[in-house]
N, C-alpha and C. Protein backbone atom coordinates (compact mmCIF):
# COMPACT_ATOMS: atom_id res chain seq x y z
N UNK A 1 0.84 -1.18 0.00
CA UNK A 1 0.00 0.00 0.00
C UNK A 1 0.88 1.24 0.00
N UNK A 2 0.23 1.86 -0.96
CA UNK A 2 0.90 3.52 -0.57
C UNK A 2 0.16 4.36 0.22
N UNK A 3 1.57 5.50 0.56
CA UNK A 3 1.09 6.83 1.78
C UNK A 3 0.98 7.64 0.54
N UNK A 4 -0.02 7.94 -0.41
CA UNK A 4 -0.11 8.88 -1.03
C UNK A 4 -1.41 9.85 -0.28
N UNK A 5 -0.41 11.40 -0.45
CA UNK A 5 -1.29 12.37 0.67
C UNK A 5 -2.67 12.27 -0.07
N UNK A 6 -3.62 12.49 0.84
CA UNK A 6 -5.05 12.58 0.34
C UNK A 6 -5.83 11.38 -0.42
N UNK A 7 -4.92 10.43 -0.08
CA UNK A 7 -5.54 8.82 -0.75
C UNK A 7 -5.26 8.20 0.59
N UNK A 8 -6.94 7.50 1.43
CA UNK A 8 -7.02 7.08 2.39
C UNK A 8 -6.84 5.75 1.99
N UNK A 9 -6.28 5.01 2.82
CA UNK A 9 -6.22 3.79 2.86
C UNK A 9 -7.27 2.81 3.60
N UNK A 10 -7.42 1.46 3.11
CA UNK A 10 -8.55 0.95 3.83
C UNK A 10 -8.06 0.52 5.28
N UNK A 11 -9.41 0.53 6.36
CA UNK A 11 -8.79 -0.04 7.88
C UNK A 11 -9.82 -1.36 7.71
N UNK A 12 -9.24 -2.45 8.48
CA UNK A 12 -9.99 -3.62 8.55
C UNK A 12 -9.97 -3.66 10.41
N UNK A 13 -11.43 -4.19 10.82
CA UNK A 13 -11.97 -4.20 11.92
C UNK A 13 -12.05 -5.58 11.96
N UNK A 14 -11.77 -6.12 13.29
CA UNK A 14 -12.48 -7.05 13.61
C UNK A 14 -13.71 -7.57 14.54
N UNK A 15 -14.66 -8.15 14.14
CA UNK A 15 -16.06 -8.17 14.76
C UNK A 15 -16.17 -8.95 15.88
N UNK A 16 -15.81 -8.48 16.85
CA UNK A 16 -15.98 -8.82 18.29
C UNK A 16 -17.29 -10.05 18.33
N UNK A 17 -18.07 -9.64 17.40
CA UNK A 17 -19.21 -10.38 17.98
C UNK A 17 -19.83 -11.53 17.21
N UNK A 18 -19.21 -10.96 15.75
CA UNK A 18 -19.55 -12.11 14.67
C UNK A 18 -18.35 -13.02 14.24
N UNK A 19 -17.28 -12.64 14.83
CA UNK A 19 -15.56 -13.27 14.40
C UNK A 19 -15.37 -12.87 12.86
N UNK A 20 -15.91 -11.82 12.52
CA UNK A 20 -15.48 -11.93 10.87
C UNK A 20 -14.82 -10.67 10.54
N UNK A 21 -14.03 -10.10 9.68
CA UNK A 21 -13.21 -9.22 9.67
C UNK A 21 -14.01 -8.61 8.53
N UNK A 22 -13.82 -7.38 8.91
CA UNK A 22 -15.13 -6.20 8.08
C UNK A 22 -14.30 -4.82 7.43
N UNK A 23 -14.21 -4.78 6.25
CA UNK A 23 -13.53 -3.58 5.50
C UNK A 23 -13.94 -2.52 6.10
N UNK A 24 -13.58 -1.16 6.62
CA UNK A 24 -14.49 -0.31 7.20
C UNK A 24 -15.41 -0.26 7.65
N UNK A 25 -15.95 0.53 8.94
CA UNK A 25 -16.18 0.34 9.97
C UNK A 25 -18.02 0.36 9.53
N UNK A 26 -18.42 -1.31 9.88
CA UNK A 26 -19.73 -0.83 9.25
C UNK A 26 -20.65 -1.61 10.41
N UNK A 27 -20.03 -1.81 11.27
CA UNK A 27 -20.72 -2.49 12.85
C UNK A 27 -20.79 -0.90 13.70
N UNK A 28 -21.17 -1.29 15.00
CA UNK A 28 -21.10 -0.53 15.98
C UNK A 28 -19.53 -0.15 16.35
N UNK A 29 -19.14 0.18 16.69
CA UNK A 29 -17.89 0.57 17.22
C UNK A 29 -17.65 -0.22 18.49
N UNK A 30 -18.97 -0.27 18.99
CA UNK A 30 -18.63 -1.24 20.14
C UNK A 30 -18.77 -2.79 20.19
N UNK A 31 -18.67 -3.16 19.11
CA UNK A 31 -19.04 -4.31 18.72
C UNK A 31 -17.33 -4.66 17.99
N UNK A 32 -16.39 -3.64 17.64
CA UNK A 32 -15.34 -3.62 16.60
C UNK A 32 -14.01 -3.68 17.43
N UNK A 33 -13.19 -4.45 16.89
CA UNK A 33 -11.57 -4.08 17.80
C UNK A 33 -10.93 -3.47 16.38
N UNK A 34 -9.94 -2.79 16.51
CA UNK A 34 -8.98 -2.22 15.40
C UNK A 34 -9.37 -0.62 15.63
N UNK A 35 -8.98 -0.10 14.08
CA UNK A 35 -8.61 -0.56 12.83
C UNK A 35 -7.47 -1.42 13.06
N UNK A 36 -7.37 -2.26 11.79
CA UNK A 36 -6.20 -2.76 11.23
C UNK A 36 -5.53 -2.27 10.20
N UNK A 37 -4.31 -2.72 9.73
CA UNK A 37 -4.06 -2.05 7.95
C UNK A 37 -4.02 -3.11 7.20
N UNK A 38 -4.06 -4.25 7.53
CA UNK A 38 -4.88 -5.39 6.81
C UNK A 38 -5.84 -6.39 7.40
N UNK A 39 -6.27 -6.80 6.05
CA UNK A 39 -7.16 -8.42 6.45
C UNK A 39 -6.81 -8.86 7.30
N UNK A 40 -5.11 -9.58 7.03
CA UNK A 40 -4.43 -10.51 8.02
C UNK A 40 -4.51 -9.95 9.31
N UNK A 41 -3.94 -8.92 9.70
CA UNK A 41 -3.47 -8.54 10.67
C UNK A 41 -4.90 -8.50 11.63
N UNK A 42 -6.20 -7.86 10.72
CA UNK A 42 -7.67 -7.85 11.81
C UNK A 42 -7.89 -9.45 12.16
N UNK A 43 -7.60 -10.35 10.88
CA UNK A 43 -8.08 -11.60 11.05
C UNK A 43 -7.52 -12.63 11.73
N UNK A 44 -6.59 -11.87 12.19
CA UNK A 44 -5.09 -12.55 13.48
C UNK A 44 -5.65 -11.84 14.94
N UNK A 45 -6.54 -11.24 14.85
CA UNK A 45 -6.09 -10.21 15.90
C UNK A 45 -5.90 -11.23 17.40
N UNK A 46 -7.36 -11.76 17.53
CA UNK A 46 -8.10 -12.47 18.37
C UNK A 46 -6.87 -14.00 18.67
N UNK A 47 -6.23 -14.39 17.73
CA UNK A 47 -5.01 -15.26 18.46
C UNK A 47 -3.80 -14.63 19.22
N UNK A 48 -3.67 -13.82 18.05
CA UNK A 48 -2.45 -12.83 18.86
C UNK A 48 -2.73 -12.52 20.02
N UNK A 49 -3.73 -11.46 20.32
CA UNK A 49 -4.33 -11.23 22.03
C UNK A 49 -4.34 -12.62 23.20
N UNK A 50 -4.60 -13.76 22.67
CA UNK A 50 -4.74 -15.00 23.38
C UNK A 50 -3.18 -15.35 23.49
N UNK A 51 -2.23 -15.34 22.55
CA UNK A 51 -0.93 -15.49 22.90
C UNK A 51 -0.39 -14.59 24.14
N UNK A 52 -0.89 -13.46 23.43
CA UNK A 52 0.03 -12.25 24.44
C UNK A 52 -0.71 -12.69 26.25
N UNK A 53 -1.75 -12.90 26.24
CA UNK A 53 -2.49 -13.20 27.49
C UNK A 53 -1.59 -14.12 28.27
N UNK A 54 -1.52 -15.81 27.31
CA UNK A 54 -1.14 -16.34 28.01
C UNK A 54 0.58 -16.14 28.59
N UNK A 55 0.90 -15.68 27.34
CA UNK A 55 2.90 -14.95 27.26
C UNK A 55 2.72 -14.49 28.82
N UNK A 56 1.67 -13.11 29.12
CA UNK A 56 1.88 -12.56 30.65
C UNK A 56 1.43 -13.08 31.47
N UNK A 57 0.59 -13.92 31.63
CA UNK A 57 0.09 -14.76 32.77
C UNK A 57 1.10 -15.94 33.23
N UNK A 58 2.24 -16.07 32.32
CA UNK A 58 2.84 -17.09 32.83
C UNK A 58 4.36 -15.91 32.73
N UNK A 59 4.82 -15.11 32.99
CA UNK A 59 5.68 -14.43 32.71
C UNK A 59 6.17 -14.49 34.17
N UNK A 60 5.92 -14.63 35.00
CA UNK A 60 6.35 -14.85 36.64
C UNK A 60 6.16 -13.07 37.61
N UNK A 61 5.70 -12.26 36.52
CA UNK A 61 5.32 -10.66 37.29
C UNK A 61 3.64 -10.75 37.55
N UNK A 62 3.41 -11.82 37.06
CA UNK A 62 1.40 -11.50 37.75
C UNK A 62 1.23 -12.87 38.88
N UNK A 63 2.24 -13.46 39.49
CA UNK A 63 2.11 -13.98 40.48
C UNK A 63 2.32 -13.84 41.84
């Protein structure tokens, strides 16, 4: 993707509530995690967060 000034780029959301990753923001906001700057990255989001969870829960500073 390009940073060309005045050419927005797309954000991808992911749907908290339906698990499906949505081109611009066309849910509630409170229903949405992101933006993203891609598919992948919205459609990862929800493992990544579960990694990072378990990464600090076992990190030996939340015991």
């Amino acid at each position: 993707m390009s940073n060309i000034p005045g050419v927005s780029q797309p954000e991808f959301w992911y749907n908290l509530e339906t698990g499906q990753v949505e081109e611009g923001q066309q849910s509630a906001v409170t229903k949405l995690w992101g933006p993203f700057a891609t598919r992948e990255e919205a459609a990862n989001a929800m493992a990544k967060a579960q990694d990072r969870n378990e990464s600090w829960d076992n990190d030996g500073w939340n015991n």
